[in-house]
PDB file of N, CA and C in Angstrom:
ATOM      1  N   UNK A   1       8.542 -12.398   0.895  1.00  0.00           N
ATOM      2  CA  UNK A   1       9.074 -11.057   1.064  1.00  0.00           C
ATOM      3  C   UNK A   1      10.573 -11.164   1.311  1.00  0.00           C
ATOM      4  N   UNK A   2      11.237 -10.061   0.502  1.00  0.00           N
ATOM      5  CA  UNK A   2      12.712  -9.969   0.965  1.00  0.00           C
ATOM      6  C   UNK A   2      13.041  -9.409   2.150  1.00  0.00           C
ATOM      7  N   UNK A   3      14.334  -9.535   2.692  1.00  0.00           N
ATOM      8  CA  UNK A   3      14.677  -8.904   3.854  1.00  0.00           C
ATOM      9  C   UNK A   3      16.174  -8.274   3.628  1.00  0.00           C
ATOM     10  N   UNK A   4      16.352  -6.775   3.477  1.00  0.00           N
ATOM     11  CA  UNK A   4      17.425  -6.069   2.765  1.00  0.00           C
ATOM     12  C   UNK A   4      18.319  -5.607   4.249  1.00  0.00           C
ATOM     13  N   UNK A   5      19.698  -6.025   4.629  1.00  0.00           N
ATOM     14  CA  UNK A   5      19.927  -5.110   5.454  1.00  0.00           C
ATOM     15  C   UNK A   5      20.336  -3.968   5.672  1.00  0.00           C
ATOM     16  N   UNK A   6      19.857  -3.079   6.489  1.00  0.00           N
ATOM     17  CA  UNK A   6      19.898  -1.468   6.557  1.00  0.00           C
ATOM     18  C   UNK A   6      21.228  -1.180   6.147  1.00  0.00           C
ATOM     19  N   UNK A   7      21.922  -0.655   5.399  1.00  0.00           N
ATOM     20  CA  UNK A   7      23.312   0.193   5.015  1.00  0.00           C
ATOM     21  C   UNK A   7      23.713  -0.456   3.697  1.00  0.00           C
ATOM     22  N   UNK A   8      22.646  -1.586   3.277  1.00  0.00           N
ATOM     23  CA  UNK A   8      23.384  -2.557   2.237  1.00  0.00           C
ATOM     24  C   UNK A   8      23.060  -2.152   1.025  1.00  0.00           C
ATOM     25  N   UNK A   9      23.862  -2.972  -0.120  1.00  0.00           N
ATOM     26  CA  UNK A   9      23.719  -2.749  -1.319  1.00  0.00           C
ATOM     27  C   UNK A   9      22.740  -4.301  -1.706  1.00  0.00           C
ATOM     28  N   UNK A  10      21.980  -4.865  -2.104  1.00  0.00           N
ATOM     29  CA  UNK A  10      21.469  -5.659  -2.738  1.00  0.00           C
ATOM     30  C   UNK A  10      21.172  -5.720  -3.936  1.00  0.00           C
ATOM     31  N   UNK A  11      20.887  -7.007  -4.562  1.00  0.00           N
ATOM     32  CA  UNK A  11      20.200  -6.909  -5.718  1.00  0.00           C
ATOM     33  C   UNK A  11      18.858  -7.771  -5.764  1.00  0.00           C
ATOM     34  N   UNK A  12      17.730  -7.262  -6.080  1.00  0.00           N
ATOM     35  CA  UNK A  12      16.598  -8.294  -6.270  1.00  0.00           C
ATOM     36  C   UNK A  12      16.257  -8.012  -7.648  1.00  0.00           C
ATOM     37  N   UNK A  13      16.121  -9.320  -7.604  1.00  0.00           N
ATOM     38  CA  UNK A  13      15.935  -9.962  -9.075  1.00  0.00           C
ATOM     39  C   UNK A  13      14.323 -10.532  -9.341  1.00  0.00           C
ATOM     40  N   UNK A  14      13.956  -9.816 -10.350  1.00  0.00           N
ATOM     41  CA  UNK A  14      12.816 -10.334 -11.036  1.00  0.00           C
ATOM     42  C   UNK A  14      12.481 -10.592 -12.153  1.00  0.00           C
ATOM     43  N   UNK A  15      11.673 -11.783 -12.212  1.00  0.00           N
ATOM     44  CA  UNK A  15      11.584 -12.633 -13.300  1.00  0.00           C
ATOM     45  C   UNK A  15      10.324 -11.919 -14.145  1.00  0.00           C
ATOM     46  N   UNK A  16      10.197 -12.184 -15.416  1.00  0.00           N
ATOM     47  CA  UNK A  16       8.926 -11.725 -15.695  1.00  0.00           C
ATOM     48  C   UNK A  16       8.888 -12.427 -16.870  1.00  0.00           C
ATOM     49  N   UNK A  17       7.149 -12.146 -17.841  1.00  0.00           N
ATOM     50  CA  UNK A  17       7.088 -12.863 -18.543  1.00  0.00           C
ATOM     51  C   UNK A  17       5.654 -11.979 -19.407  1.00  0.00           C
ATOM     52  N   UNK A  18       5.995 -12.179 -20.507  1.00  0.00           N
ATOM     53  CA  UNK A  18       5.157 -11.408 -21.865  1.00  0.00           C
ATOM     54  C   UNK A  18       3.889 -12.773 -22.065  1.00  0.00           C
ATOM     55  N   UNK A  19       2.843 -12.485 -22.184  1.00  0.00           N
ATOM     56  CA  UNK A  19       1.666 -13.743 -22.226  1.00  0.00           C
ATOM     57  C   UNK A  19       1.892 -13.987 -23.587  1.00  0.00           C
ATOM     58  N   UNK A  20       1.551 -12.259 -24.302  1.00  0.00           N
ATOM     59  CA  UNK A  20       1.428 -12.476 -25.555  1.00  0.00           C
ATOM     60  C   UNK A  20       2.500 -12.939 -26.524  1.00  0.00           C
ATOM     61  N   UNK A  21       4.030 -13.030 -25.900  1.00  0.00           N
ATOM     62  CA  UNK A  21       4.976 -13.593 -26.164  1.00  0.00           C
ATOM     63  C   UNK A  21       6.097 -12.478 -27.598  1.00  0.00           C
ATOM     64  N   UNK A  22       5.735 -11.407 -26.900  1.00  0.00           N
ATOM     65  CA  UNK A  22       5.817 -10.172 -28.167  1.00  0.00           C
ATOM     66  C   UNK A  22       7.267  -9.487 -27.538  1.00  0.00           C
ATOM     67  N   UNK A  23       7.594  -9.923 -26.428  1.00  0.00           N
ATOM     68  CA  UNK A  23       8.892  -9.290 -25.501  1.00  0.00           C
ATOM     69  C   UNK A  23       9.417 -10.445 -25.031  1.00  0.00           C
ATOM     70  N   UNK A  24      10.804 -10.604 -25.495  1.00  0.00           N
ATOM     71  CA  UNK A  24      11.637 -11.561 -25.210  1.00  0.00           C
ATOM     72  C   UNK A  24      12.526 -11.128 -24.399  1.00  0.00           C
ATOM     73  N   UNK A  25      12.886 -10.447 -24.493  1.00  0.00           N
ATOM     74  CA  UNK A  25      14.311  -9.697 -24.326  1.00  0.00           C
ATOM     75  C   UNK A  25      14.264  -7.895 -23.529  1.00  0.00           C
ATOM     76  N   UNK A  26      14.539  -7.696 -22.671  1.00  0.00           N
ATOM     77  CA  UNK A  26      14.207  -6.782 -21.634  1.00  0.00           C
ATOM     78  C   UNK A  26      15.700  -5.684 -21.548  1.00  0.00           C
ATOM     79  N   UNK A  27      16.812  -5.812 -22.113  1.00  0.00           N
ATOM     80  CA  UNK A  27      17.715  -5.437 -21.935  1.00  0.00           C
ATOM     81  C   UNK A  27      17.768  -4.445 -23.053  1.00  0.00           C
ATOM     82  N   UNK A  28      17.250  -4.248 -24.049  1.00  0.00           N
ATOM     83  CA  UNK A  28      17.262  -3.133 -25.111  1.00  0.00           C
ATOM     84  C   UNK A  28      15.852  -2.392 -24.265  1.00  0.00           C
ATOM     85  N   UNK A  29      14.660  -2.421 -23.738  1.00  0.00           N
ATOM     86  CA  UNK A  29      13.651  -1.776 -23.544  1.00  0.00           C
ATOM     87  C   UNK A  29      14.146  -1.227 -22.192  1.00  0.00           C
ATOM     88  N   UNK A  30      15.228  -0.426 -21.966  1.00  0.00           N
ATOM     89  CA  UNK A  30      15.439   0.696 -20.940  1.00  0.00           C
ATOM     90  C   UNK A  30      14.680   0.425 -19.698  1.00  0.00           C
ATOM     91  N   UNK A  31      15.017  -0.808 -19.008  1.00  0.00           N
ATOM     92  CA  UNK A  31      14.632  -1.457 -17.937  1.00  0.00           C
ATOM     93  C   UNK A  31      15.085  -0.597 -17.106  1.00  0.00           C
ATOM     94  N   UNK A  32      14.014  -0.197 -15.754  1.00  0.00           N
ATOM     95  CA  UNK A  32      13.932   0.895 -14.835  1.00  0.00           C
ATOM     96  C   UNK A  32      13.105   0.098 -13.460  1.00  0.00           C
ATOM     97  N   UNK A  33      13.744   0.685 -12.337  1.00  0.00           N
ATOM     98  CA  UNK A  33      12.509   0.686 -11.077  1.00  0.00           C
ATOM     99  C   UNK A  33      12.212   1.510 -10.313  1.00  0.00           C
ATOM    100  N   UNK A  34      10.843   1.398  -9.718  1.00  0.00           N
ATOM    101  CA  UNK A  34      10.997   2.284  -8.865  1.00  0.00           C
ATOM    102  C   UNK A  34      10.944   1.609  -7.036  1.00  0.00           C
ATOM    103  N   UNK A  35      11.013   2.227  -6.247  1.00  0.00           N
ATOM    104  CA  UNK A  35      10.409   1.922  -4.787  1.00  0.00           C
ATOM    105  C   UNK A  35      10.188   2.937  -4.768  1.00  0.00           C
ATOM    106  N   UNK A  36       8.726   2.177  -3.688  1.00  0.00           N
ATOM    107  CA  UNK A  36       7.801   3.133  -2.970  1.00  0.00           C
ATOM    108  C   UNK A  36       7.639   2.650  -1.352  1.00  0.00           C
ATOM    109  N   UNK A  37       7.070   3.226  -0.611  1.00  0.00           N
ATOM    110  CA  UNK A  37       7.013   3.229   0.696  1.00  0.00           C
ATOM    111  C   UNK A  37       5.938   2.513   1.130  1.00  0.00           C
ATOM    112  N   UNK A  38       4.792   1.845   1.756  1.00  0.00           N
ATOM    113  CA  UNK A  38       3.933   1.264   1.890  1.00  0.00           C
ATOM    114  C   UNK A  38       3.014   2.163   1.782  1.00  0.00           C
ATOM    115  N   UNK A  39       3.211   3.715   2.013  1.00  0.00           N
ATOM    116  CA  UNK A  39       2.263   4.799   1.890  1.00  0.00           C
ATOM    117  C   UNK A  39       2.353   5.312   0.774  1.00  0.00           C
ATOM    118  N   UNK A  40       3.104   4.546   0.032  1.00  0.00           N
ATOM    119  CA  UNK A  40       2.560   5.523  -1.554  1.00  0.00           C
ATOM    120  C   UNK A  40       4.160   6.674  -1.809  1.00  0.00           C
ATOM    121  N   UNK A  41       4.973   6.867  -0.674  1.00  0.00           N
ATOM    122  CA  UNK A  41       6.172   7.786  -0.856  1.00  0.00           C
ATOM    123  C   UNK A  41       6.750   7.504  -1.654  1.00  0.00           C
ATOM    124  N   UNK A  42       7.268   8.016  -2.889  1.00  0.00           N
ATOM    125  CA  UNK A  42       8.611   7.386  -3.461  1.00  0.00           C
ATOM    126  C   UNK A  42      10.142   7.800  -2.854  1.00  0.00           C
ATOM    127  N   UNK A  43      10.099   6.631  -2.878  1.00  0.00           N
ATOM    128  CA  UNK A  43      11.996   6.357  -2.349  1.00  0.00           C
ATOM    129  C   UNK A  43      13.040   6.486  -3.598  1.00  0.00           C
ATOM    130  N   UNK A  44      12.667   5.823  -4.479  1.00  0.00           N
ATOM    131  CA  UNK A  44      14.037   6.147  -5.420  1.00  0.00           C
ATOM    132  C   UNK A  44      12.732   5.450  -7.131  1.00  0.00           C
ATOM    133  N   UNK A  45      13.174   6.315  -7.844  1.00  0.00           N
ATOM    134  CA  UNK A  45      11.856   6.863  -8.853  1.00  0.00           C
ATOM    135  C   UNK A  45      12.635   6.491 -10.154  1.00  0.00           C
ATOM    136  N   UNK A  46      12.582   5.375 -11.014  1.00  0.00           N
ATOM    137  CA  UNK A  46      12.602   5.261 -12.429  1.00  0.00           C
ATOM    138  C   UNK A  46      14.424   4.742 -12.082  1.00  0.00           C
ATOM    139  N   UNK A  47      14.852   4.346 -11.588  1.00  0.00           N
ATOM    140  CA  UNK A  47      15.851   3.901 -11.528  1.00  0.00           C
ATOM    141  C   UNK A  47      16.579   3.100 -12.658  1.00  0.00           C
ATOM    142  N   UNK A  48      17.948   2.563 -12.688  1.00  0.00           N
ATOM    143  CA  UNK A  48      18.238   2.370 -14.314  1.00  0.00           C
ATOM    144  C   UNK A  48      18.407   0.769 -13.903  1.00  0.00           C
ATOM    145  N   UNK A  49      18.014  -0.516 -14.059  1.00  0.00           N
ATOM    146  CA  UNK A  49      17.944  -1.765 -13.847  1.00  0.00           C
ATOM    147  C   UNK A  49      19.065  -2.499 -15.125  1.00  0.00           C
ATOM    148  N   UNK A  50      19.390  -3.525 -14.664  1.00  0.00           N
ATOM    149  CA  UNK A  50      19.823  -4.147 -15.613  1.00  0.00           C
ATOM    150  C   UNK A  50      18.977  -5.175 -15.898  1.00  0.00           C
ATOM    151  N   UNK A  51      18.826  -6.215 -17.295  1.00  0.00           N
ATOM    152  CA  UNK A  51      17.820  -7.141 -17.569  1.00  0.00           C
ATOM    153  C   UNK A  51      19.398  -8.083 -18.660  1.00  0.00           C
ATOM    154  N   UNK A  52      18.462  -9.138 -18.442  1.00  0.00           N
ATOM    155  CA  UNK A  52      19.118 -10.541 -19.193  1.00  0.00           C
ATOM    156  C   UNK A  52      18.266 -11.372 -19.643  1.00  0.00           C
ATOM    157  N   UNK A  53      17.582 -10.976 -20.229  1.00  0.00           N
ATOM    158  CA  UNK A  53      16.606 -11.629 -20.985  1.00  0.00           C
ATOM    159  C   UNK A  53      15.130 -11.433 -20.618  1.00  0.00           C
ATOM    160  N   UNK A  54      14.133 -12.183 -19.730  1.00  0.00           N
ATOM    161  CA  UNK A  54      13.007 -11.549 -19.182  1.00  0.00           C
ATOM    162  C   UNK A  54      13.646 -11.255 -17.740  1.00  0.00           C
ATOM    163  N   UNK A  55      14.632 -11.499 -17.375  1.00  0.00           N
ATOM    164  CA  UNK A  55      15.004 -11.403 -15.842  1.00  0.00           C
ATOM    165  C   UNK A  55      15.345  -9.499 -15.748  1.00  0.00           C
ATOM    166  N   UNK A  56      14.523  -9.321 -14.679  1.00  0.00           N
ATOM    167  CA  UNK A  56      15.483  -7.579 -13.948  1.00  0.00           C
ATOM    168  C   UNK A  56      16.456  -7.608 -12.928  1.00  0.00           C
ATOM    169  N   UNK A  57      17.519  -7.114 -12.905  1.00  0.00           N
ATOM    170  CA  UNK A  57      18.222  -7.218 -11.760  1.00  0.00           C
ATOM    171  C   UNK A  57      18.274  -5.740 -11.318  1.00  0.00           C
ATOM    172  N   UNK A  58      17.629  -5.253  -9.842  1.00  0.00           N
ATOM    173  CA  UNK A  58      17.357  -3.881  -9.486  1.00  0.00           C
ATOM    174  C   UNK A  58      18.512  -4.132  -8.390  1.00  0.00           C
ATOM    175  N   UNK A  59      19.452  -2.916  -8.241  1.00  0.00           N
ATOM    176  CA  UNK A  59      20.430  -2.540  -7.429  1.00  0.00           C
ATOM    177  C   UNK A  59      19.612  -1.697  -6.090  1.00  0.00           C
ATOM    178  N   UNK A  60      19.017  -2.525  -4.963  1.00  0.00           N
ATOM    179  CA  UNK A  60      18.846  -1.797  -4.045  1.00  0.00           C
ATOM    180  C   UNK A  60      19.663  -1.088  -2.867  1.00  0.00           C
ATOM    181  N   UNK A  61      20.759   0.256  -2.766  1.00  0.00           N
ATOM    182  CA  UNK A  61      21.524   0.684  -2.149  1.00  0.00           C
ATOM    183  C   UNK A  61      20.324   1.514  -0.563  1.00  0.00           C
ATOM    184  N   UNK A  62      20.604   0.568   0.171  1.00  0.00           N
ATOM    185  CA  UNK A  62      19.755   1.043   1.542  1.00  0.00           C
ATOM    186  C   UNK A  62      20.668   2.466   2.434  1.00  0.00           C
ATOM    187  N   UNK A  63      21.792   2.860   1.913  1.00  0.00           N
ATOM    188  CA  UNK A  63      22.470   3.511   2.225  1.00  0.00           C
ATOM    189  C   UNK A  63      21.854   5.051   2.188  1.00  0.00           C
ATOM    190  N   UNK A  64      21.440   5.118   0.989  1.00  0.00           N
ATOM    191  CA  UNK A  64      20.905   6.313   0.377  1.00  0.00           C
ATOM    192  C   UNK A  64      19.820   6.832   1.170  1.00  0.00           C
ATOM    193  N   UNK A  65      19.592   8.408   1.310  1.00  0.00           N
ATOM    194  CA  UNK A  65      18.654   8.512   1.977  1.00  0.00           C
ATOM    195  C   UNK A  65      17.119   8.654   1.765  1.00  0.00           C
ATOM    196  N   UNK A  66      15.979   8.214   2.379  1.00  0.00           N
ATOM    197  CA  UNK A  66      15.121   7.778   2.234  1.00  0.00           C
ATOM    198  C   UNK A  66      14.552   6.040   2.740  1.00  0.00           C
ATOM    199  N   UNK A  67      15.768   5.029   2.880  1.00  0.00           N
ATOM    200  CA  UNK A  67      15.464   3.768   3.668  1.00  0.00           C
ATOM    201  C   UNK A  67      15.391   4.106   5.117  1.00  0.00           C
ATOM    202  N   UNK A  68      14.536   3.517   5.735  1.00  0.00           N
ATOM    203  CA  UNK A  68      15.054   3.567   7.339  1.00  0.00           C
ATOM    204  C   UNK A  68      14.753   1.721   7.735  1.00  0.00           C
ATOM    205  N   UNK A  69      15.549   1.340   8.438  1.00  0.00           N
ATOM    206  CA  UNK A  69      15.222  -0.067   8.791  1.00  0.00           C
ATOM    207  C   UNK A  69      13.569   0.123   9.986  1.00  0.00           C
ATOM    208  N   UNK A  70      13.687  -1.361   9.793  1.00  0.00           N
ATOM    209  CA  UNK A  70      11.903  -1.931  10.344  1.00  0.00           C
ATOM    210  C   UNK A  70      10.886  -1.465   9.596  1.00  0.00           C
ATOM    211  N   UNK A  71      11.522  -0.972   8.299  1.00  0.00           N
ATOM    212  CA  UNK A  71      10.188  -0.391   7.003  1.00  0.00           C
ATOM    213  C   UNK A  71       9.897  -1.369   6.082  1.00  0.00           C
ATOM    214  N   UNK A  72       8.487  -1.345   5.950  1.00  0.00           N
ATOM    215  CA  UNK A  72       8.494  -2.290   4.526  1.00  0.00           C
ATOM    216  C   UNK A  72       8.572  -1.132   3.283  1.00  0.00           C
ATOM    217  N   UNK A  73       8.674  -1.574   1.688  1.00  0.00           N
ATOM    218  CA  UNK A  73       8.594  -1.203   0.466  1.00  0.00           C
ATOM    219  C   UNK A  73       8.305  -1.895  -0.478  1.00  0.00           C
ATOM    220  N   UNK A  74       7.897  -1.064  -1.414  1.00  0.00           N
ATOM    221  CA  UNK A  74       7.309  -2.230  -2.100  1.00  0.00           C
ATOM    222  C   UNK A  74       8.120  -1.683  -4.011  1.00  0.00           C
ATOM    223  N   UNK A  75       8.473  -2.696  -4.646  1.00  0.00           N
ATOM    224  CA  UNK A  75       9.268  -2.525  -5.480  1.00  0.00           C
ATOM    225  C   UNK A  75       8.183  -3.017  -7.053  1.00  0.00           C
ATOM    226  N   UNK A  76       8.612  -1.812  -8.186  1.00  0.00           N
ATOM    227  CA  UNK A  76       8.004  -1.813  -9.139  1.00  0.00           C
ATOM    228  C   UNK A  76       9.106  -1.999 -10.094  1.00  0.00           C
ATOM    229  N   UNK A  77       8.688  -2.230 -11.502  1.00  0.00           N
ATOM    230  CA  UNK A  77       9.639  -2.441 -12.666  1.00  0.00           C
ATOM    231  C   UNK A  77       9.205  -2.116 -13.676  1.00  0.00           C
ATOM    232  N   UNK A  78       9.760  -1.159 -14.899  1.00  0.00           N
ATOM    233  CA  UNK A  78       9.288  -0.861 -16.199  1.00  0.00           C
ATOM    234  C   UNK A  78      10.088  -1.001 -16.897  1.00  0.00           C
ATOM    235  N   UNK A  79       9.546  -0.816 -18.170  1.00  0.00           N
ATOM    236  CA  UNK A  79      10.850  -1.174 -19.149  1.00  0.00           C
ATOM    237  C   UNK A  79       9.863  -0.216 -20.245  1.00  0.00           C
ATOM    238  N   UNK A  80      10.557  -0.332 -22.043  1.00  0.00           N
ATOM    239  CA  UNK A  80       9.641   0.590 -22.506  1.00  0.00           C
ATOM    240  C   UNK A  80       9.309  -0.330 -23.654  1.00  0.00           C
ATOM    241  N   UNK A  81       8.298  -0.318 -24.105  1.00  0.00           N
ATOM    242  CA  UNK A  81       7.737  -1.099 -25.404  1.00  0.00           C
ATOM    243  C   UNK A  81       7.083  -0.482 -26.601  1.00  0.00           C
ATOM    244  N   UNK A  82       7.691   0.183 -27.558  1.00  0.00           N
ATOM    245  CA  UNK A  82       7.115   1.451 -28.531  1.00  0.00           C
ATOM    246  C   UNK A  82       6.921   2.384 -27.982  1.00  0.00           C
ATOM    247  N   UNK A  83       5.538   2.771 -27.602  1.00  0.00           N
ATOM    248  CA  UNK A  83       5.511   3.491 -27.086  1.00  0.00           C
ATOM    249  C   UNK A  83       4.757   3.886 -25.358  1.00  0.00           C
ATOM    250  N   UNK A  84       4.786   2.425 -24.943  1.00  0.00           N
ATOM    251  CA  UNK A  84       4.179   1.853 -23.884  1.00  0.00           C
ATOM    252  C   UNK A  84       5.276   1.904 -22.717  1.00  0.00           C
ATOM    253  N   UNK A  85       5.202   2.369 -21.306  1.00  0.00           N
ATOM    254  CA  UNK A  85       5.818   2.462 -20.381  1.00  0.00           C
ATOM    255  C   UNK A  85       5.067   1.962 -19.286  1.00  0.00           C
ATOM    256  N   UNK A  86       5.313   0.415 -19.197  1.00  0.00           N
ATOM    257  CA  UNK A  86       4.263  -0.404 -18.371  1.00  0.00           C
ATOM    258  C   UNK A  86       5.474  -0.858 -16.708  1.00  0.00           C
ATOM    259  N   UNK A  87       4.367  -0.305 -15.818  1.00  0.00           N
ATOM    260  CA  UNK A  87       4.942  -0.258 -14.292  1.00  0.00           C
ATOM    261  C   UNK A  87       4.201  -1.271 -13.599  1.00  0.00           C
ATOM    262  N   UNK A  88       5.158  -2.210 -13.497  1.00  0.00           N
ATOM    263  CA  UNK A  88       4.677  -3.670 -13.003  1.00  0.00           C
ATOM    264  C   UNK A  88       4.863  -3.844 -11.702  1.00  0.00           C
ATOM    265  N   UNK A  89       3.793  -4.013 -10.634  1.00  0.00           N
ATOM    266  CA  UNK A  89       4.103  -4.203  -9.186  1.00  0.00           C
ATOM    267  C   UNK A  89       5.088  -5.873  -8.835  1.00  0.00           C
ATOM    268  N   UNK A  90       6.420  -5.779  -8.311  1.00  0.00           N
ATOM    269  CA  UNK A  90       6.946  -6.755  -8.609  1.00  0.00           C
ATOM    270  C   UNK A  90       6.963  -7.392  -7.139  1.00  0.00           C
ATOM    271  N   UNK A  91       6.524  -7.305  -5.722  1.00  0.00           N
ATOM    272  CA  UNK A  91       6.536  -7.759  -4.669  1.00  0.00           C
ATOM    273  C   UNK A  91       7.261  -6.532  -3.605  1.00  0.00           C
ATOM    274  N   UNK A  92       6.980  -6.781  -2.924  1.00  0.00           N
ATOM    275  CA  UNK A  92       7.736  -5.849  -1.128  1.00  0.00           C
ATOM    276  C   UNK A  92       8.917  -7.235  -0.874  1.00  0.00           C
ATOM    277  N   UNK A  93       9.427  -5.933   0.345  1.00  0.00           N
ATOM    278  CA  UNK A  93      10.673  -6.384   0.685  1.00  0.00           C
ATOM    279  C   UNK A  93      10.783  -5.330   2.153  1.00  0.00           C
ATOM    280  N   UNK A  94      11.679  -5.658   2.916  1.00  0.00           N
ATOM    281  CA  UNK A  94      11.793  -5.090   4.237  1.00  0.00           C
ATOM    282  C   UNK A  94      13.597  -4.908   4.530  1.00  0.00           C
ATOM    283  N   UNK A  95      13.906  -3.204   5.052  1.00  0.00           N
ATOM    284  CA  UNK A  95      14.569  -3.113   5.395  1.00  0.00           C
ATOM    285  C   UNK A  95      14.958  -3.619   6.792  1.00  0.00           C
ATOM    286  N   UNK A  96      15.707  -4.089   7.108  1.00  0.00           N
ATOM    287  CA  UNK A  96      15.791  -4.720   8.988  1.00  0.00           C
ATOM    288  C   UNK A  96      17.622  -4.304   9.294  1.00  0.00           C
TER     289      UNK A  96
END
């Protein structure tokens, strides 16, 4: 689990990977995230990510409102594939 501090800007980075080997490249498919709250709240919804190949790099700004520190969240990632908009649970992380 990450540990983000309260007022900060971060970036977490996630790796990913196509089985079927049909997605190489993540930076043309309108790479997005979301966070959610451990209860299901959304915090910040379809967000615009950057990607470098299978890697995401999500800009988490704890500033914004909706973080409060000693919270966990849990962070998702999509991107778009024809006509497929697949929302991948990518791990939690904790504001402190």
């Amino acid at each position: 689990m990450f540990e983000i501090a309260d007022g900060s800007k971060e970036q977490l980075i996630v790796d990913l990977r196509d089985l079927s080997g049909a997605v190489t490249e993540l930076s043309d498919k309108l790479p997005k995230f979301t966070v959610k709250r451990a209860d299901g709240t959304v915090v910040q919804n379809l967000a615009t990510a950057t990607a470098s190949g299978m890697r995401m790099f999500c800009l988490i700004d704890t500033a914004v409102s909706g973080y409060d520190a000693n919270t966990y969240y849990k962070l998702f990632v999509g991107f778009t594939v024809g006509s497929e908009v697949p929302l991948v649970y990518a791990g939690d992380f904790q504001v402190i």
